[in-house]
C-alpha atoms as a PDB file:
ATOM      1  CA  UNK A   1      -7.268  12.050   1.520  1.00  0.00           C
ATOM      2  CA  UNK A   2      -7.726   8.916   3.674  1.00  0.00           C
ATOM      3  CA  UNK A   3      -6.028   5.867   3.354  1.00  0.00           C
ATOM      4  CA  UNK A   4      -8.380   3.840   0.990  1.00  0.00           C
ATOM      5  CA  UNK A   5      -9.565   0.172   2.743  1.00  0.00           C
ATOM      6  CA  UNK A   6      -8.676  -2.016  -0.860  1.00  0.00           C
ATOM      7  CA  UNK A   7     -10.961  -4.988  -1.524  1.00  0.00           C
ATOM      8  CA  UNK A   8     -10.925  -7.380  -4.760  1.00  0.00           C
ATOM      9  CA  UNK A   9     -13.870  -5.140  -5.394  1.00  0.00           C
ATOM     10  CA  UNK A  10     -12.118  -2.177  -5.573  1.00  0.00           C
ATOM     11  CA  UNK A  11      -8.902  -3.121  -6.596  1.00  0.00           C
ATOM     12  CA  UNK A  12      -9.063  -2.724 -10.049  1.00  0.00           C
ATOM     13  CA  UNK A  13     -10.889   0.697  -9.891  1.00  0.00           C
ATOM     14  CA  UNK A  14      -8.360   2.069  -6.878  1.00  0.00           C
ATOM     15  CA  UNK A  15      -5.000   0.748  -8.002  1.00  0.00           C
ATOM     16  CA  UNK A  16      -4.775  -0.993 -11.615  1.00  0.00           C
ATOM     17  CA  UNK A  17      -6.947   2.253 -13.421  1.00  0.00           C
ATOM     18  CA  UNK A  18      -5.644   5.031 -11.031  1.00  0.00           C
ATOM     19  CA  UNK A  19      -4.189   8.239 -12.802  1.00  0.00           C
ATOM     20  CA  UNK A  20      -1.985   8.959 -10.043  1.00  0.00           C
ATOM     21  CA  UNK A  21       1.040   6.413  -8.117  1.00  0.00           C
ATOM     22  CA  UNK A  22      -0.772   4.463  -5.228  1.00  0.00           C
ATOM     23  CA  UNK A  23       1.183   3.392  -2.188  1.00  0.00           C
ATOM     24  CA  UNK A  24      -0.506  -0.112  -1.321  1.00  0.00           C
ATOM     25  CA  UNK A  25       0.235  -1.474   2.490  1.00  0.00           C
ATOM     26  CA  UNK A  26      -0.301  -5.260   2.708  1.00  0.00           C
ATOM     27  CA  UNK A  27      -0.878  -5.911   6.813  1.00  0.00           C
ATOM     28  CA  UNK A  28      -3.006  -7.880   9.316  1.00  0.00           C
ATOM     29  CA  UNK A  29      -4.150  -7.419  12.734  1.00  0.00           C
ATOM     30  CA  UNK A  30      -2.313  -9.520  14.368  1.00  0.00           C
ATOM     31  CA  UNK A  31       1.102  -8.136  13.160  1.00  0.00           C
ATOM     32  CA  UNK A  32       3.228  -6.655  14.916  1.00  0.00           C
ATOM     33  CA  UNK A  33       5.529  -4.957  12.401  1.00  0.00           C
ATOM     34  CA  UNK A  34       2.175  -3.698  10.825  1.00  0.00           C
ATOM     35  CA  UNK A  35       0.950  -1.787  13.644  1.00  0.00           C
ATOM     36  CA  UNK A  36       4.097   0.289  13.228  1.00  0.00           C
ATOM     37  CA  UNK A  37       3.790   1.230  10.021  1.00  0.00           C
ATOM     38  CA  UNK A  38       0.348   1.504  10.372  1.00  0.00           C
ATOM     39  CA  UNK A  39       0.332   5.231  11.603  1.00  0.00           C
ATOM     40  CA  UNK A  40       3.169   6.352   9.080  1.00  0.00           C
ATOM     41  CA  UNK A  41       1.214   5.517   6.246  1.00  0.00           C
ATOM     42  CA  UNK A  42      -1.417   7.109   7.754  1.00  0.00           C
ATOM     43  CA  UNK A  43       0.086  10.125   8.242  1.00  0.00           C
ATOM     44  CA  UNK A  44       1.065  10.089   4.665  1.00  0.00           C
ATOM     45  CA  UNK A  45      -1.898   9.421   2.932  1.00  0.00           C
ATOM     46  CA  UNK A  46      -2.772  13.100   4.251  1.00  0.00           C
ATOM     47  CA  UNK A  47       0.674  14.557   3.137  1.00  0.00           C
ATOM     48  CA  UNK A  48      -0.182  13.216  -0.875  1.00  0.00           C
ATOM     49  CA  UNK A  49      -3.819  13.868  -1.398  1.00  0.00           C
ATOM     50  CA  UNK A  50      -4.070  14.791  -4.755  1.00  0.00           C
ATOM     51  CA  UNK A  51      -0.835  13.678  -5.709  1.00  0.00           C
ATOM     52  CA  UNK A  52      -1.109   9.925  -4.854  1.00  0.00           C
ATOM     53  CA  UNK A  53      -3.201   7.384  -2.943  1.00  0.00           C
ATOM     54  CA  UNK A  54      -2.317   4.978  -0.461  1.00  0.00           C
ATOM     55  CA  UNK A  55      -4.326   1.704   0.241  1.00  0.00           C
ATOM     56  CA  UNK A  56      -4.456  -1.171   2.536  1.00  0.00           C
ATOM     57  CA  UNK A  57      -5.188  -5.130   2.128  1.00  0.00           C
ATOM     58  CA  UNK A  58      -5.937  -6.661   4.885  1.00  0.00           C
ATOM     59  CA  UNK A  59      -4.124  -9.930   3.849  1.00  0.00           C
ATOM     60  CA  UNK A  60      -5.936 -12.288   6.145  1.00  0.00           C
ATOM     61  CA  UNK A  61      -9.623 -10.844   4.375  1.00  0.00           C
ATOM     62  CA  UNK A  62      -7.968 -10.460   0.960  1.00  0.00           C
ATOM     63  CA  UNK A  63      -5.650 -13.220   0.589  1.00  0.00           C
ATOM     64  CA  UNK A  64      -6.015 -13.866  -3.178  1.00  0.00           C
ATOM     65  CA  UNK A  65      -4.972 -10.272  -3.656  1.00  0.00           C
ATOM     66  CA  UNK A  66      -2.058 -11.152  -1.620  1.00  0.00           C
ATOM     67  CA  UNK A  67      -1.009 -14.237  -3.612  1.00  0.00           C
ATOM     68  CA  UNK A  68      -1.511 -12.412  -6.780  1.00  0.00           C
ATOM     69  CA  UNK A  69       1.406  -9.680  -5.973  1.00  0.00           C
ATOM     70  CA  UNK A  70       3.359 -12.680  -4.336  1.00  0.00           C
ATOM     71  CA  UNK A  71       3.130 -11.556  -0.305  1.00  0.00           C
ATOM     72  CA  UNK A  72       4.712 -13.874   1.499  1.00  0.00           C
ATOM     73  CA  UNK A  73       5.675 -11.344   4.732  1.00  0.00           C
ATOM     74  CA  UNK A  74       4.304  -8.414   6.028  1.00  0.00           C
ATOM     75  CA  UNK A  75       3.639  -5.368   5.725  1.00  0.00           C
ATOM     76  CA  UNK A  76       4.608  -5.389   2.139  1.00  0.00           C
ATOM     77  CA  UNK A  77       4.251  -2.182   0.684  1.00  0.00           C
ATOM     78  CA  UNK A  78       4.161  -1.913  -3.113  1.00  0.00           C
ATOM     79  CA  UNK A  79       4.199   1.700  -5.357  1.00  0.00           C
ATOM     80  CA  UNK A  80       1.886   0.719  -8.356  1.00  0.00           C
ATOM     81  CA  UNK A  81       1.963   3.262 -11.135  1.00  0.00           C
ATOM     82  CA  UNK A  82      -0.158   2.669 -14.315  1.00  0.00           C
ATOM     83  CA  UNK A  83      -1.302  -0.655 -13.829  1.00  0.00           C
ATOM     84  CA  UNK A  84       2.241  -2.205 -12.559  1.00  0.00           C
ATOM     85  CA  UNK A  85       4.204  -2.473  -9.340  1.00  0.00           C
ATOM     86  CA  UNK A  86       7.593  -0.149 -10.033  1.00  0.00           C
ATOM     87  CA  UNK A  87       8.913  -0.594  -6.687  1.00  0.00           C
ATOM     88  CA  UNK A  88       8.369  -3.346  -3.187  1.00  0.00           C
ATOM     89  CA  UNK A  89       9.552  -3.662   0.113  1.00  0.00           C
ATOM     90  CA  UNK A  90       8.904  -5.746   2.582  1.00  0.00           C
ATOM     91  CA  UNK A  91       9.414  -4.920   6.803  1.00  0.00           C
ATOM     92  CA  UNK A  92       8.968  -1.956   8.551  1.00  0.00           C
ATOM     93  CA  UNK A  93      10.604   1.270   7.567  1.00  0.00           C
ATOM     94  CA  UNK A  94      10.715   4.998   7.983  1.00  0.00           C
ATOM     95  CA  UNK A  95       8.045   7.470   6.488  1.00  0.00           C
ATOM     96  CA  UNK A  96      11.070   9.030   4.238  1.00  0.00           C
ATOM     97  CA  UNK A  97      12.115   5.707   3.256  1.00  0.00           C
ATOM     98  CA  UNK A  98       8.152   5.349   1.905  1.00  0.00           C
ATOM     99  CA  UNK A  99       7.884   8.759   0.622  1.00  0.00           C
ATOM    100  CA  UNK A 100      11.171   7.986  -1.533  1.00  0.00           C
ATOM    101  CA  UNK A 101       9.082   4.750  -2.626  1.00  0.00           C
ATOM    102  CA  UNK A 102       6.187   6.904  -3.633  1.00  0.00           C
ATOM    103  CA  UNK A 103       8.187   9.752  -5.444  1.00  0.00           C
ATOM    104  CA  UNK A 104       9.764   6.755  -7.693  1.00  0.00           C
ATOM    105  CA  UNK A 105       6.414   6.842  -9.220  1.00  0.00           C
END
């Protein structure tokens, strides 16, 4: 599955009623850091179709989704699982280190 481009439109529907852990990136353009991760999370949005789904906010389009989880620096990725966040970290990190996020959910 692809990675899923989360609005406050979609939000709700994608994250907050899914029946399955979503892996939610929180990134912008402009950063650095981001553009890192940006392929790993990628790479496993293909690896977890059907198991999971992994978003992205673009924070500088959806800031009050940003505020709302308390985003401060990016990428912040967040694990929601029924409704909640279970796990956050913030910074650039391996694709293990995100799967092991993931599988927490």
């Amino acid at each position: 599955m692809a990675v899923i481009t989360l609005t406050s439109e979609n939000f709700n529907k994608e994250v907050l009623q899914s029946d399955v852990p979503v892996l939610v990136d929180f990134w912008a353009p402009w950063c650095g850091p981001c553009r890192m991760v940006s392929p790993i999370i990628d790479e496993i949005a293909g690896e977890v179709s059907g198991t999971a789904k992994v978003g992205k906010i673009n924070v500088d389009e959806q800031n009050e989704l940003a505020s709302q989880y308390g985003v401060m620096s990016i990428p912040t990725v967040c694990v929601f699982k029924n409704g909640e966040v279970i796990v956050s970290s913030v910074g650039a990190k391996s694709k293990e280190e995100f799967l092991s996020m993931l599988n927490q959910g």
